[in-house]
N, C-alpha and C. Protein backbone atom coordinates (compact mmCIF):
# COMPACT_ATOMS: atom_id res chain seq x y z
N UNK A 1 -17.66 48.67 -7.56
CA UNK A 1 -17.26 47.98 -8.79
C UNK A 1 -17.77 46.55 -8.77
N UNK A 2 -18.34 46.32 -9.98
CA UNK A 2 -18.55 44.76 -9.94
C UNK A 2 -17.94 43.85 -10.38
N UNK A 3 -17.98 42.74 -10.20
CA UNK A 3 -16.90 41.36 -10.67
C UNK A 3 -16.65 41.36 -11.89
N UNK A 4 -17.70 41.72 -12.76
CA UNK A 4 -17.67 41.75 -14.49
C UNK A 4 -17.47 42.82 -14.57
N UNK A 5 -17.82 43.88 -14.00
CA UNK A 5 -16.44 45.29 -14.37
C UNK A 5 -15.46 45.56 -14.65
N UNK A 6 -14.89 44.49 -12.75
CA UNK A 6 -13.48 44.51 -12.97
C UNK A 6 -13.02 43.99 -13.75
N UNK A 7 -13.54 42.86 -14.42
CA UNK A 7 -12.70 41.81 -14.81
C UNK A 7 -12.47 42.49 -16.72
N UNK A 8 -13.26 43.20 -16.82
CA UNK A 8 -13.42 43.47 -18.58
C UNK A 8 -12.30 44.66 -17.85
N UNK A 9 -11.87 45.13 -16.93
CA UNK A 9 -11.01 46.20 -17.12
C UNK A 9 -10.05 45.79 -17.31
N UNK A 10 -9.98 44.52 -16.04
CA UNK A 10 -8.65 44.12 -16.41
C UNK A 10 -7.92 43.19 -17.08
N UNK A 11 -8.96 42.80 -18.19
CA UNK A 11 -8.51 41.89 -19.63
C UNK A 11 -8.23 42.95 -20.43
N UNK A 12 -9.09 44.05 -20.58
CA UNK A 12 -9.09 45.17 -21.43
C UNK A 12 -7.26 45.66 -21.27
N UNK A 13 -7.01 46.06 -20.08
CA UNK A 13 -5.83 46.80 -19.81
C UNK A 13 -4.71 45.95 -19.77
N UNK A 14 -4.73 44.65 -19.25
CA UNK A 14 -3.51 43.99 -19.47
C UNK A 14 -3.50 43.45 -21.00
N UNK A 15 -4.33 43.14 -21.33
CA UNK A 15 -4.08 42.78 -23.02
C UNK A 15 -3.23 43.75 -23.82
N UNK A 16 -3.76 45.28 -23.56
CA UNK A 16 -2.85 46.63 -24.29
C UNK A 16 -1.72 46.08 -23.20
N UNK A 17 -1.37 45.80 -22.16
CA UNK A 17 0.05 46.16 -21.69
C UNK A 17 1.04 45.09 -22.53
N UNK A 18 0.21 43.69 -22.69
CA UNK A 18 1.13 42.68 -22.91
C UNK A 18 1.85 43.17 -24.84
N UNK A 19 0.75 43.79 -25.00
CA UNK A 19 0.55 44.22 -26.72
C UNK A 19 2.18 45.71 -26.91
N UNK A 20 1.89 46.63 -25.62
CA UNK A 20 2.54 47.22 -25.69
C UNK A 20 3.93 47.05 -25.28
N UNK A 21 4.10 45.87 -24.72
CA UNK A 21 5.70 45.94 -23.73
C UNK A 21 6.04 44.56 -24.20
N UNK A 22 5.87 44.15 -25.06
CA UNK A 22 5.93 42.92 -25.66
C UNK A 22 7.83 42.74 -25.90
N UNK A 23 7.55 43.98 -26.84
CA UNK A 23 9.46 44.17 -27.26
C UNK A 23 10.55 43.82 -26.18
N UNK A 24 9.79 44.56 -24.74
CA UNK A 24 10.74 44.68 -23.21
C UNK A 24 10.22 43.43 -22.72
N UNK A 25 8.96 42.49 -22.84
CA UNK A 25 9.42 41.48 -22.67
C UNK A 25 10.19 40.29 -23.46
N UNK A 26 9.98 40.35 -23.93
CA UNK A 26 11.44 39.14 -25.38
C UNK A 26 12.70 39.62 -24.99
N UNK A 27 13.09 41.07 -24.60
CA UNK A 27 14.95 41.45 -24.54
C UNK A 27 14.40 40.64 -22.89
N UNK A 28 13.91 41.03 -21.94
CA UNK A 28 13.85 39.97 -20.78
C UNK A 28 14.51 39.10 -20.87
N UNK A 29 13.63 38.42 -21.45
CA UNK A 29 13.48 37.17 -22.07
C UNK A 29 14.68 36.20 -21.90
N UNK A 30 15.21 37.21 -23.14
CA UNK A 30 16.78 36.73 -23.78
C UNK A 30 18.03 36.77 -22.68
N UNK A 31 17.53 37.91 -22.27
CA UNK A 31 18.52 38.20 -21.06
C UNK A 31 19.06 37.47 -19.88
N UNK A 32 17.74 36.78 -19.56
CA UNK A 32 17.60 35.99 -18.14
C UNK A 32 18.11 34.79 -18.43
N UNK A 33 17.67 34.04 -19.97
CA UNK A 33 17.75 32.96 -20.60
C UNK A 33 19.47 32.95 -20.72
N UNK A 34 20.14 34.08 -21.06
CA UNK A 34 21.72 33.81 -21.11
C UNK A 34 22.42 34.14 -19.65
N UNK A 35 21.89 34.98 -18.66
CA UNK A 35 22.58 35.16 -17.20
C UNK A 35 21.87 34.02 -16.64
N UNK A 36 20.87 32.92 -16.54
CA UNK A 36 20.44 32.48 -15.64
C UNK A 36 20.16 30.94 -16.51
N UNK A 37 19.89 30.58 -17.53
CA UNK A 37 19.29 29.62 -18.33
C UNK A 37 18.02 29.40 -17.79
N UNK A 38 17.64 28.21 -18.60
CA UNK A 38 16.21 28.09 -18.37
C UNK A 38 16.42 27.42 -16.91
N UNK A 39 15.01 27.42 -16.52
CA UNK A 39 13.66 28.28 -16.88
C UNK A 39 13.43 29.57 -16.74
N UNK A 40 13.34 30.84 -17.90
CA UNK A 40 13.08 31.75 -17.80
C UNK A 40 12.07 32.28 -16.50
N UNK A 41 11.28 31.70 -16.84
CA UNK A 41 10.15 32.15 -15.79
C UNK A 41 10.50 30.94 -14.46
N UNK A 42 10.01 31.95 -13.18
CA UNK A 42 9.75 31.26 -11.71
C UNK A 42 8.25 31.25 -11.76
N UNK A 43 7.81 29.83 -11.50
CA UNK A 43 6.58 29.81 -11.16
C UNK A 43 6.33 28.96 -9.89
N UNK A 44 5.71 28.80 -9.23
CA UNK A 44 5.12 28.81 -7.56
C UNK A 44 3.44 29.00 -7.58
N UNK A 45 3.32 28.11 -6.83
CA UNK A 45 1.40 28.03 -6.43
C UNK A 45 1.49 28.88 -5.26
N UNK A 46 0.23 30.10 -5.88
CA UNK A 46 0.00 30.64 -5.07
C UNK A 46 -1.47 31.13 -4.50
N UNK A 47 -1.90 30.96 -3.33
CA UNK A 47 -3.22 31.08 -3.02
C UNK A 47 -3.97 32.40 -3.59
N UNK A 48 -5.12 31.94 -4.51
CA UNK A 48 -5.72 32.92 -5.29
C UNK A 48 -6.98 32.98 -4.33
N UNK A 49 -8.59 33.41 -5.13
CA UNK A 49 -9.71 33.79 -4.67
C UNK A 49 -9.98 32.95 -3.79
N UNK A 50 -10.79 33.44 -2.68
CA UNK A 50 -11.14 31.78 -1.95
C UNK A 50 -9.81 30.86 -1.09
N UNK A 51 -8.76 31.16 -1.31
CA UNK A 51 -7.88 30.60 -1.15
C UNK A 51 -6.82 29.37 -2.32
N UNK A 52 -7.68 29.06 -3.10
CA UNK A 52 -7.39 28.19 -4.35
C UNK A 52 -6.44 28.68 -4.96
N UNK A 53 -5.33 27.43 -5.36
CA UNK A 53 -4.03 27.56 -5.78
C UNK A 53 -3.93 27.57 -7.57
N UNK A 54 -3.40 28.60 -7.86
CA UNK A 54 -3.24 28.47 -9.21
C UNK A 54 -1.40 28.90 -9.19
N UNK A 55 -1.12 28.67 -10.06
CA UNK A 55 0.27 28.86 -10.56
C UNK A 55 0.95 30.43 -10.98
N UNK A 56 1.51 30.95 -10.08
CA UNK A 56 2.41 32.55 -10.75
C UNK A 56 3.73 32.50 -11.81
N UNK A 57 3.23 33.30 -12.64
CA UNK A 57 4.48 33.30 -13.09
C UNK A 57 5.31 34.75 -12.87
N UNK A 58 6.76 34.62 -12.98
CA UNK A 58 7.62 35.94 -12.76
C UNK A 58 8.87 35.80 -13.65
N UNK A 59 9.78 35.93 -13.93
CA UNK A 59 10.63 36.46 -14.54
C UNK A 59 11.72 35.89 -13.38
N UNK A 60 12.51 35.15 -13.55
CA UNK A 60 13.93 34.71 -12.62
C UNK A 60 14.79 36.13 -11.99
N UNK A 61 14.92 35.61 -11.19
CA UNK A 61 15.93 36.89 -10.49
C UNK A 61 16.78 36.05 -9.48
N UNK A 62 16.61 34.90 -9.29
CA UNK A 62 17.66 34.03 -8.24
C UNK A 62 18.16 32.75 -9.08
N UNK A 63 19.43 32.48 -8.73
CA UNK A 63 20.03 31.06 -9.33
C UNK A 63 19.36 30.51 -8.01
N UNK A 64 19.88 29.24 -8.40
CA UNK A 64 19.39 27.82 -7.33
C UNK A 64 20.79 26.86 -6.76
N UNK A 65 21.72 28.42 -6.76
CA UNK A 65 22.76 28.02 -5.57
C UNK A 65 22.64 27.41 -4.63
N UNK A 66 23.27 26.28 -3.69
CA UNK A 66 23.07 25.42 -2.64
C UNK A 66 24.00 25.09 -2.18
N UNK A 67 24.42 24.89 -0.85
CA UNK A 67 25.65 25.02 0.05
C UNK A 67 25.90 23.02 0.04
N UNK A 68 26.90 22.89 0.78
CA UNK A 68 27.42 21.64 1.09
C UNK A 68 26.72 20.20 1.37
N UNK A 69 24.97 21.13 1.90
CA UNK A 69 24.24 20.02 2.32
C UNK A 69 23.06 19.88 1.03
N UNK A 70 23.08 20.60 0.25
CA UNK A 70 22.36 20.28 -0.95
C UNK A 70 21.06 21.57 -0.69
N UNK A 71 20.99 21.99 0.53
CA UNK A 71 20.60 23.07 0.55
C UNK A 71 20.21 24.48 -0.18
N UNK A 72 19.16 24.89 -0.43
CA UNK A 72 18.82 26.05 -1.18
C UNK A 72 19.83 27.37 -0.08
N UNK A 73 20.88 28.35 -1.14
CA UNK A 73 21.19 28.80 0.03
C UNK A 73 20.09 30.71 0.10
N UNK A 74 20.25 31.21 0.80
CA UNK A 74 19.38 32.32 1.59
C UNK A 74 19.18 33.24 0.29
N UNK A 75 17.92 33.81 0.49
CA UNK A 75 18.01 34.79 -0.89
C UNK A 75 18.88 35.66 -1.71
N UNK A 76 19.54 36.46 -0.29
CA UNK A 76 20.14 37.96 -0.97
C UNK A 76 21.63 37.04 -1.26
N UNK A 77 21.91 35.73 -1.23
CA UNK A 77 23.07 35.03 -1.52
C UNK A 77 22.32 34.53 -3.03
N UNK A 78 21.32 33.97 -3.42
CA UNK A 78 21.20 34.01 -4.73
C UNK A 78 21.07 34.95 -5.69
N UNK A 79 20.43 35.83 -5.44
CA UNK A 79 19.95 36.67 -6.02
C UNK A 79 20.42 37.70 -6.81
N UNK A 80 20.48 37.74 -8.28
CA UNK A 80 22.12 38.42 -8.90
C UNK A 80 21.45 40.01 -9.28
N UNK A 81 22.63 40.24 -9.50
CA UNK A 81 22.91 41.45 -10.23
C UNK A 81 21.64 41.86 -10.95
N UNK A 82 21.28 41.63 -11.80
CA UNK A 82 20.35 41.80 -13.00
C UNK A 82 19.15 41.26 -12.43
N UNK A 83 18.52 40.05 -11.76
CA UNK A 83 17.92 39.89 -10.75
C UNK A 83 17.30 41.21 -9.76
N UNK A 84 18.15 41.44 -8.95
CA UNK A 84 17.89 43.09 -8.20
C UNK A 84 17.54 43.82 -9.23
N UNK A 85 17.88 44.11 -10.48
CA UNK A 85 17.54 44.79 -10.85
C UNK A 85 15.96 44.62 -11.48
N UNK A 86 15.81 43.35 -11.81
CA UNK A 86 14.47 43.07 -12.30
C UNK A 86 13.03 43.56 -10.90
N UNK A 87 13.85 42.53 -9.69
CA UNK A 87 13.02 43.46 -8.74
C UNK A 87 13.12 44.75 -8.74
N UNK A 88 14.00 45.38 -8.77
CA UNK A 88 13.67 47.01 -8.38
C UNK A 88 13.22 47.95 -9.14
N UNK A 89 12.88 47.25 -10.54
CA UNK A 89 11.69 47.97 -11.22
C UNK A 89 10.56 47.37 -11.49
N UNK A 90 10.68 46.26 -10.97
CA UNK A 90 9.13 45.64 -11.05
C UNK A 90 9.10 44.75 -12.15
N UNK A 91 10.12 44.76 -12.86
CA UNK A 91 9.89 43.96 -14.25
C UNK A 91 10.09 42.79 -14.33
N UNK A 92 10.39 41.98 -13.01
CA UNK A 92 10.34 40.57 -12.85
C UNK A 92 8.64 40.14 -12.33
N UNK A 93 7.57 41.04 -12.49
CA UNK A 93 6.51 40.72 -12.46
C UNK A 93 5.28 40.89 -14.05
N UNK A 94 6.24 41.38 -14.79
CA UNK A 94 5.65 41.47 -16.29
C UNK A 94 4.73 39.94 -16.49
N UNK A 95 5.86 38.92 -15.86
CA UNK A 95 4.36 37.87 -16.62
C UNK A 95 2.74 37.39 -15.62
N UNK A 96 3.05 38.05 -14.71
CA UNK A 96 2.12 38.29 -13.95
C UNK A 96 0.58 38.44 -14.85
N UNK A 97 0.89 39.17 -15.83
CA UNK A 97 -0.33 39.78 -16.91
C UNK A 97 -0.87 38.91 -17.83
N UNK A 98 0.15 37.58 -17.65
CA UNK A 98 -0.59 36.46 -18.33
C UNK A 98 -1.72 36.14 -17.48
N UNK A 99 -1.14 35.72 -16.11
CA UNK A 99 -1.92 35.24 -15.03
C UNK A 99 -3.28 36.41 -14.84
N UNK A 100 -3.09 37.58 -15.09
CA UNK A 100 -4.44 38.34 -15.15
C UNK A 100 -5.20 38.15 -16.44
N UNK A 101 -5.06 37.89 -17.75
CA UNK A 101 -5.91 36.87 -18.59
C UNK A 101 -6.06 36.18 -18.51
N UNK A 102 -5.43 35.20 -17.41
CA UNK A 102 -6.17 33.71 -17.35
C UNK A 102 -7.10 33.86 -16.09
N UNK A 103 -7.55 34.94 -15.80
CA UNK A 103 -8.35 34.88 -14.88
C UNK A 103 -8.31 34.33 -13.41
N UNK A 104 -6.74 34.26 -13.05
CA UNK A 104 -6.19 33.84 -11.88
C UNK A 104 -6.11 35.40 -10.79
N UNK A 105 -5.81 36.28 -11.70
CA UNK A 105 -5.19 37.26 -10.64
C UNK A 105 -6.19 38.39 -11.29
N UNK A 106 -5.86 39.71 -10.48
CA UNK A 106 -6.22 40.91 -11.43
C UNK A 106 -5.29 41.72 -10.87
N UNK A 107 -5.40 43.17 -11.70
CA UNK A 107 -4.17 44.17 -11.99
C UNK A 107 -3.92 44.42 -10.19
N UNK A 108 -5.55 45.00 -9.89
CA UNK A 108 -5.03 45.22 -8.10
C UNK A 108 -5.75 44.46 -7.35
N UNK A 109 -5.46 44.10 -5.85
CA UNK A 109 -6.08 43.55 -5.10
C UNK A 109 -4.55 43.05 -4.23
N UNK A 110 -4.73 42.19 -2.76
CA UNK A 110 -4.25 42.05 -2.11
C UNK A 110 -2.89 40.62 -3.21
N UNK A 111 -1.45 41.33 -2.76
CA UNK A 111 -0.25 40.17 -3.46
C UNK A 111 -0.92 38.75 -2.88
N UNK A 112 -0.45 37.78 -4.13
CA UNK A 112 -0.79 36.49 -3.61
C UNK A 112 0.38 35.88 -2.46
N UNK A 113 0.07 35.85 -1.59
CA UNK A 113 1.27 35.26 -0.61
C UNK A 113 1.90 33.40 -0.73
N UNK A 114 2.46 33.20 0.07
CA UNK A 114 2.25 31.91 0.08
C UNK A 114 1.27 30.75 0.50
N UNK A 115 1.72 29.49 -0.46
CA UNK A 115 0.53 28.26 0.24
C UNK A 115 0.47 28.36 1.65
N UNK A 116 1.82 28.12 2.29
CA UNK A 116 2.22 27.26 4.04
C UNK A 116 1.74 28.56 4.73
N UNK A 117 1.30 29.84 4.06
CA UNK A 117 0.51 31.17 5.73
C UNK A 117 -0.49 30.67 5.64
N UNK A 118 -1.53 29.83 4.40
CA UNK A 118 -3.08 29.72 4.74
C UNK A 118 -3.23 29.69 6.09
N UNK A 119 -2.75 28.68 6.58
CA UNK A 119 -3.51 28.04 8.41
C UNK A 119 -2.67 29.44 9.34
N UNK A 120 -1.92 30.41 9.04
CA UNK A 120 -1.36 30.98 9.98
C UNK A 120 -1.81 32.52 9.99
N UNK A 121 -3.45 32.54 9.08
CA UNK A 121 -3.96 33.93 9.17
C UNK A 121 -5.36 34.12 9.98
N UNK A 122 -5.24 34.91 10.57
CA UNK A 122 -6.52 35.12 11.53
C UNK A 122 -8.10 35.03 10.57
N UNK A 123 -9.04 35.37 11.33
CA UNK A 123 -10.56 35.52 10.36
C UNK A 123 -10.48 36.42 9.62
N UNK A 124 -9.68 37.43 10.45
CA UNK A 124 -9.73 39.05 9.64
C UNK A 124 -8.77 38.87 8.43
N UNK A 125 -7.82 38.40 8.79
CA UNK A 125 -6.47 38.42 7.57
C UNK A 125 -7.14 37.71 6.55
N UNK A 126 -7.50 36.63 7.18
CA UNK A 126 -8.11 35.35 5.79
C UNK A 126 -9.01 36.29 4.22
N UNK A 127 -9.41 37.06 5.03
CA UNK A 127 -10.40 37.99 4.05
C UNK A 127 -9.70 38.37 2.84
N UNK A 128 -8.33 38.36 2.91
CA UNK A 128 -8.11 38.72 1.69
C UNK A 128 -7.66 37.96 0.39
N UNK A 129 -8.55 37.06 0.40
CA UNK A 129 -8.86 36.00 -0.09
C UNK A 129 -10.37 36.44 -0.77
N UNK A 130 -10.77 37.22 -0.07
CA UNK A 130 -12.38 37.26 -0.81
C UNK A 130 -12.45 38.23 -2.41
N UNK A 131 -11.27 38.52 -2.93
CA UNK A 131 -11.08 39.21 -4.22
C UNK A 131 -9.91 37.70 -4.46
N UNK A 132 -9.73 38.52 -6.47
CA UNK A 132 -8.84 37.85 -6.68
C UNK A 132 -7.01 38.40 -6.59
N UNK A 133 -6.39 38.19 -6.46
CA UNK A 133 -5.19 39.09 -5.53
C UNK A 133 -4.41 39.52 -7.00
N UNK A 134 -3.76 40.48 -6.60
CA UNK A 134 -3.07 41.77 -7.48
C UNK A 134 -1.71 41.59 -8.08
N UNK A 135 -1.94 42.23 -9.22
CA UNK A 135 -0.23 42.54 -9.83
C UNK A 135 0.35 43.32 -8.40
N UNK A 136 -0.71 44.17 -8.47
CA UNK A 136 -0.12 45.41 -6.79
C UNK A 136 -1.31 45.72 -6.42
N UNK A 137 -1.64 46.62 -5.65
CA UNK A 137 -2.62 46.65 -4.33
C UNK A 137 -2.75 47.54 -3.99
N UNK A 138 -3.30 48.14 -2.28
CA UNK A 138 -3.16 49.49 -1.94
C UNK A 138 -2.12 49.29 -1.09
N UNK A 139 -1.81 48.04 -0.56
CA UNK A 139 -0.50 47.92 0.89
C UNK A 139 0.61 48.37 -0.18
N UNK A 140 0.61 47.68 -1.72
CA UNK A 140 2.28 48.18 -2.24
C UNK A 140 2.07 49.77 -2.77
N UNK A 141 1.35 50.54 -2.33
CA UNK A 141 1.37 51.86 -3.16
C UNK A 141 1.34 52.63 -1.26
N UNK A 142 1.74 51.81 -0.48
CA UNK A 142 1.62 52.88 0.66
C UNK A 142 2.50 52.09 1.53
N UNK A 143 3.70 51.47 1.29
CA UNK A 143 4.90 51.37 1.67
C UNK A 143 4.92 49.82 1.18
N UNK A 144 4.79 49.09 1.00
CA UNK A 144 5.06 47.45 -0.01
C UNK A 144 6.02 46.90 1.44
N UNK A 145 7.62 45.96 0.61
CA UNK A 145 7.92 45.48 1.74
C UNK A 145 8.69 46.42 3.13
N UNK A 146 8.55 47.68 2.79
CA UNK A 146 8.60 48.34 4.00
C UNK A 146 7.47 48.17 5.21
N UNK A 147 6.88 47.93 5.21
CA UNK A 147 5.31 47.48 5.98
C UNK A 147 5.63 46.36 6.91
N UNK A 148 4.93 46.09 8.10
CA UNK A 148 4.89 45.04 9.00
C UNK A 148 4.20 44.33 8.34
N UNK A 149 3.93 43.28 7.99
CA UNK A 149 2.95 41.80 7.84
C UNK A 149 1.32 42.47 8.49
N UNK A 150 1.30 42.53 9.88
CA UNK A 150 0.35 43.14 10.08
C UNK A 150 0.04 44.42 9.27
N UNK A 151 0.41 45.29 8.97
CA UNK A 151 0.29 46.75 8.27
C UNK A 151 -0.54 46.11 6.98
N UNK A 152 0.28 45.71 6.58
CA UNK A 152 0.04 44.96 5.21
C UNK A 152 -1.50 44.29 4.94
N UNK A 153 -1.63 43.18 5.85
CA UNK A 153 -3.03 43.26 5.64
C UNK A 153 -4.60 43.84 5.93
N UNK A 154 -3.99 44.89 7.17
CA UNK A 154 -4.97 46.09 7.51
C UNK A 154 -5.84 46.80 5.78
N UNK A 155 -4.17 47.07 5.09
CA UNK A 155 -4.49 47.59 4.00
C UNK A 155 -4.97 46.86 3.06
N UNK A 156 -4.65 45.84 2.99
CA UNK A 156 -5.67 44.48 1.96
C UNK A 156 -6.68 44.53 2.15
N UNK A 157 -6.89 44.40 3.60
CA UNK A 157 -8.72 44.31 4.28
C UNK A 157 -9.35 45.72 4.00
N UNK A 158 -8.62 46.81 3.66
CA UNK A 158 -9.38 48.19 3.53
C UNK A 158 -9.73 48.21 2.14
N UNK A 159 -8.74 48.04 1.20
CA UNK A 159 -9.13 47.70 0.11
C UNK A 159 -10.56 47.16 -0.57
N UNK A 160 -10.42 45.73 0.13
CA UNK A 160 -11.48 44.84 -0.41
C UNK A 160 -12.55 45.38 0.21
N UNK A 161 -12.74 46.64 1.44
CA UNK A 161 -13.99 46.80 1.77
C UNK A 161 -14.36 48.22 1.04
N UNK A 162 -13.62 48.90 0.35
CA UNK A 162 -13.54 50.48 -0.28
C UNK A 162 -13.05 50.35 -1.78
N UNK A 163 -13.17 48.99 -2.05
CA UNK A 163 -12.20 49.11 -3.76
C UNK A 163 -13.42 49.74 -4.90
N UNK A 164 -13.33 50.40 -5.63
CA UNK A 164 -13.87 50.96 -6.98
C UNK A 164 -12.92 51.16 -8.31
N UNK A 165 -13.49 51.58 -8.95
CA UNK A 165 -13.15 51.67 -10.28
C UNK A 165 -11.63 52.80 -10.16
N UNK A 166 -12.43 53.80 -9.24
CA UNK A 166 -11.04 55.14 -9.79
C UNK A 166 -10.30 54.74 -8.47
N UNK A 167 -10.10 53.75 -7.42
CA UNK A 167 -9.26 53.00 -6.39
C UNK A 167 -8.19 52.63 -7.28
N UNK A 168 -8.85 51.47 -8.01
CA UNK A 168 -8.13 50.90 -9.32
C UNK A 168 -7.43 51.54 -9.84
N UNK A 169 -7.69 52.67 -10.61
CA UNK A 169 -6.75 53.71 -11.23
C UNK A 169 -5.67 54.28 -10.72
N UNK A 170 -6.18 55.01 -9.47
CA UNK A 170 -5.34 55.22 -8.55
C UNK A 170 -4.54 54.56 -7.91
N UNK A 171 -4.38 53.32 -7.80
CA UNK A 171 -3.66 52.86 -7.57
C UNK A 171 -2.51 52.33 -8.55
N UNK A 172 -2.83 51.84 -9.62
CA UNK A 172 -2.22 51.82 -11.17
C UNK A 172 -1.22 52.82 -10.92
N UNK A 173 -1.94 54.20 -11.07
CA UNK A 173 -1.12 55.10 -11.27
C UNK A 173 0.17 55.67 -10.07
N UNK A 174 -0.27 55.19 -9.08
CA UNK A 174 1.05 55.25 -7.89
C UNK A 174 1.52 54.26 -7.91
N UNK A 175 1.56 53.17 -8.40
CA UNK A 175 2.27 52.26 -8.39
C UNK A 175 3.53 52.61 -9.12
N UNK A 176 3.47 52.85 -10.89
CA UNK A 176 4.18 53.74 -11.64
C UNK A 176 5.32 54.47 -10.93
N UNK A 177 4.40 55.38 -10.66
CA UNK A 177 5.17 56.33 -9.61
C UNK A 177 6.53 55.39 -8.70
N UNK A 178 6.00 54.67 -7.90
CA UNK A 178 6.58 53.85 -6.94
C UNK A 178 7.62 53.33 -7.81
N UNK A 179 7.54 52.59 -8.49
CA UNK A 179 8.00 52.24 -9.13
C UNK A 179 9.14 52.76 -10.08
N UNK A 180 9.08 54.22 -10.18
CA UNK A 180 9.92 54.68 -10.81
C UNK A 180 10.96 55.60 -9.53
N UNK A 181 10.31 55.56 -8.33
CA UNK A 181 11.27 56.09 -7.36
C UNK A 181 12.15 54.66 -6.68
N UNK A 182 11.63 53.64 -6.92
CA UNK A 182 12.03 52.18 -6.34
C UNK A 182 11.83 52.08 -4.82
N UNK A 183 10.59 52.47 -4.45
CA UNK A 183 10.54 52.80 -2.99
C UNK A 183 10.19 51.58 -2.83
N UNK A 184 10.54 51.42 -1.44
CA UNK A 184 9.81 50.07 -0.17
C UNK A 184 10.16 48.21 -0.91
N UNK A 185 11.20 48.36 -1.59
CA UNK A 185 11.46 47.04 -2.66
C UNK A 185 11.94 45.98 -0.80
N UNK A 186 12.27 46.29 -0.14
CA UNK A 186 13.26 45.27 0.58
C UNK A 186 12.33 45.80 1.89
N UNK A 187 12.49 45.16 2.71
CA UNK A 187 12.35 44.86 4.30
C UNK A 187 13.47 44.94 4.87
N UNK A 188 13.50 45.74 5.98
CA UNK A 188 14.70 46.07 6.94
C UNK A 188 15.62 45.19 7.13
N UNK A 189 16.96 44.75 6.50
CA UNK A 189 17.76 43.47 6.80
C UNK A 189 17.24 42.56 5.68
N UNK A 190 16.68 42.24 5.17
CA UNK A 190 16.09 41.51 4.03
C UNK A 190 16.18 41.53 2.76
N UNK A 191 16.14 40.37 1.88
CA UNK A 191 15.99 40.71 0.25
C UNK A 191 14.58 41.21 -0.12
N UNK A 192 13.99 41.01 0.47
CA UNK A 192 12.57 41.15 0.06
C UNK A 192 11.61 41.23 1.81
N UNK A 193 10.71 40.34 1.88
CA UNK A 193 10.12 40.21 3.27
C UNK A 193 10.96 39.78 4.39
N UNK A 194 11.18 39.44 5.40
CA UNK A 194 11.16 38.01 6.36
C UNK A 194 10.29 36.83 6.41
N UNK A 195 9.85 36.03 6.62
CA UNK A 195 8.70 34.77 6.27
C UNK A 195 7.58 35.49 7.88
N UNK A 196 6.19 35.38 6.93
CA UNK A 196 5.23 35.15 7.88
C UNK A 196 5.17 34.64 8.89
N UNK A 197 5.14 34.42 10.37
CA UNK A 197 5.05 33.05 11.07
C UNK A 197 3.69 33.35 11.49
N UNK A 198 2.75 34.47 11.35
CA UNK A 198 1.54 34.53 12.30
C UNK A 198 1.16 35.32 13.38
N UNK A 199 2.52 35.82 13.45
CA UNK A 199 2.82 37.13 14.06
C UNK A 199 2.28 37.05 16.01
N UNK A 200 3.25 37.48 16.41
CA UNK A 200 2.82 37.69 18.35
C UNK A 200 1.62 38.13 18.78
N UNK A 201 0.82 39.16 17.97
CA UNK A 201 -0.14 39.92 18.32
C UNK A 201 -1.47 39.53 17.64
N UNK A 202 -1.61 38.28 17.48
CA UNK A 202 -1.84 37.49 16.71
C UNK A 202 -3.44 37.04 17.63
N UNK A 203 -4.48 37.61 17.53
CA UNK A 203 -5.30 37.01 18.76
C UNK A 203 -6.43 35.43 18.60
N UNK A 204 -6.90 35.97 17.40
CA UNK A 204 -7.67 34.95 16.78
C UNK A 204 -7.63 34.20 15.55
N UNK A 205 -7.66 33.28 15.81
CA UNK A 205 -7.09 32.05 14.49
C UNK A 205 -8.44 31.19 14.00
N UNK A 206 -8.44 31.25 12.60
CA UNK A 206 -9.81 30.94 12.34
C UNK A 206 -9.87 29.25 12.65
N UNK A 207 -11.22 29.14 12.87
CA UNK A 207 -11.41 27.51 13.37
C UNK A 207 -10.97 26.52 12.31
């Protein structure tokens, strides 16, 4: 697949999604805006192509609860009701599809992680950086945050060296799937991941 392939696919396809789910995003919308107030949307810089930071957007799913010391407190303590639920169908990533018309992201490719792992990924890991990173991927259609950190980017790096057109599809289309069984949403003990640190088995760190 080529760069201008992908990219007319995936203006082509997220434009019909934003066109079609428009209605389910506005009740969102409204929803989050009266359980949570503004700001509807969470946005966060997150390392795109190359490594270069552009801005995500998502759909709120945590208040900005904070304990005694002014402290942000731990996720699965913010994180409400309706929240879980936005994660566990995926629909706290609907505005994601802006960010794939603005030419920040595309539909698949490796999740954008955080700024603070840049310096804590090997030569090999770094690679997945060499696309632009995904609504979802092949790591979330073959266990997401069920996966080790390591697991995870084995499958990023397989991706970006085997991705095509009907990859793309295929993956689209198990995602769906995934998505409608709510598989692999949490990490063992976790709301979501544990934080990166760089991992033990960790051999080479790029210069």
């Amino acid at each position: 697949m080529t760069k201008k392939s992908k990219r007319i696919f995936d203006v082509c396809l997220s434009g019909l999604a934003l066109l079609i789910l428009s209605p389910l995003f506005l009740l969102i919308w409204i929803v989050v805006s009266i359980k949570m107030g503004a700001p509807v949307f969470f946005r966060q810089k997150r390392p795109g192509i190359a490594g270069c930071p552009f801005e995500m957007f998502k759909f709120r799913t945590m208040t900005n609860a904070r304990d005694a010391c002014g402290m942000l407190l731990p996720d699965d303590k913010r994180l409400t009701s309706f929240g879980r639920f936005l994660r566990s169908t995926s629909l706290d990533e609907l505005p994601e599809l802006i960010n794939v018309i603005k030419g920040d992201m595309s539909l698949v490719g490796p999740r954008p992680l955080l700024m603070e792992y840049l310096p804590l990924y090997s030569t090999r890991q770094y690679r997945r950086h060499e696309v632009r990173p995904g609504i979802t991927g092949w790591a979330q259609v073959n266990g997401r945050n069920a996966l080790s950190w390591e697991e995870k980017f084995e499958l990023d790096i397989w991706y970006i060296e085997n991705q095509t057109v009907w990859l793309d599809i295929k993956i689209l289309f198990l995602t769906v799937i995934q998505v409608l069984r709510r598989d692999g949403i949490s990490h063992d003990g976790e709301a979501t991941m544990p934080r990166f640190t760089g991992g033990s088995n960790i051999k080479e760190k790029r210069k």
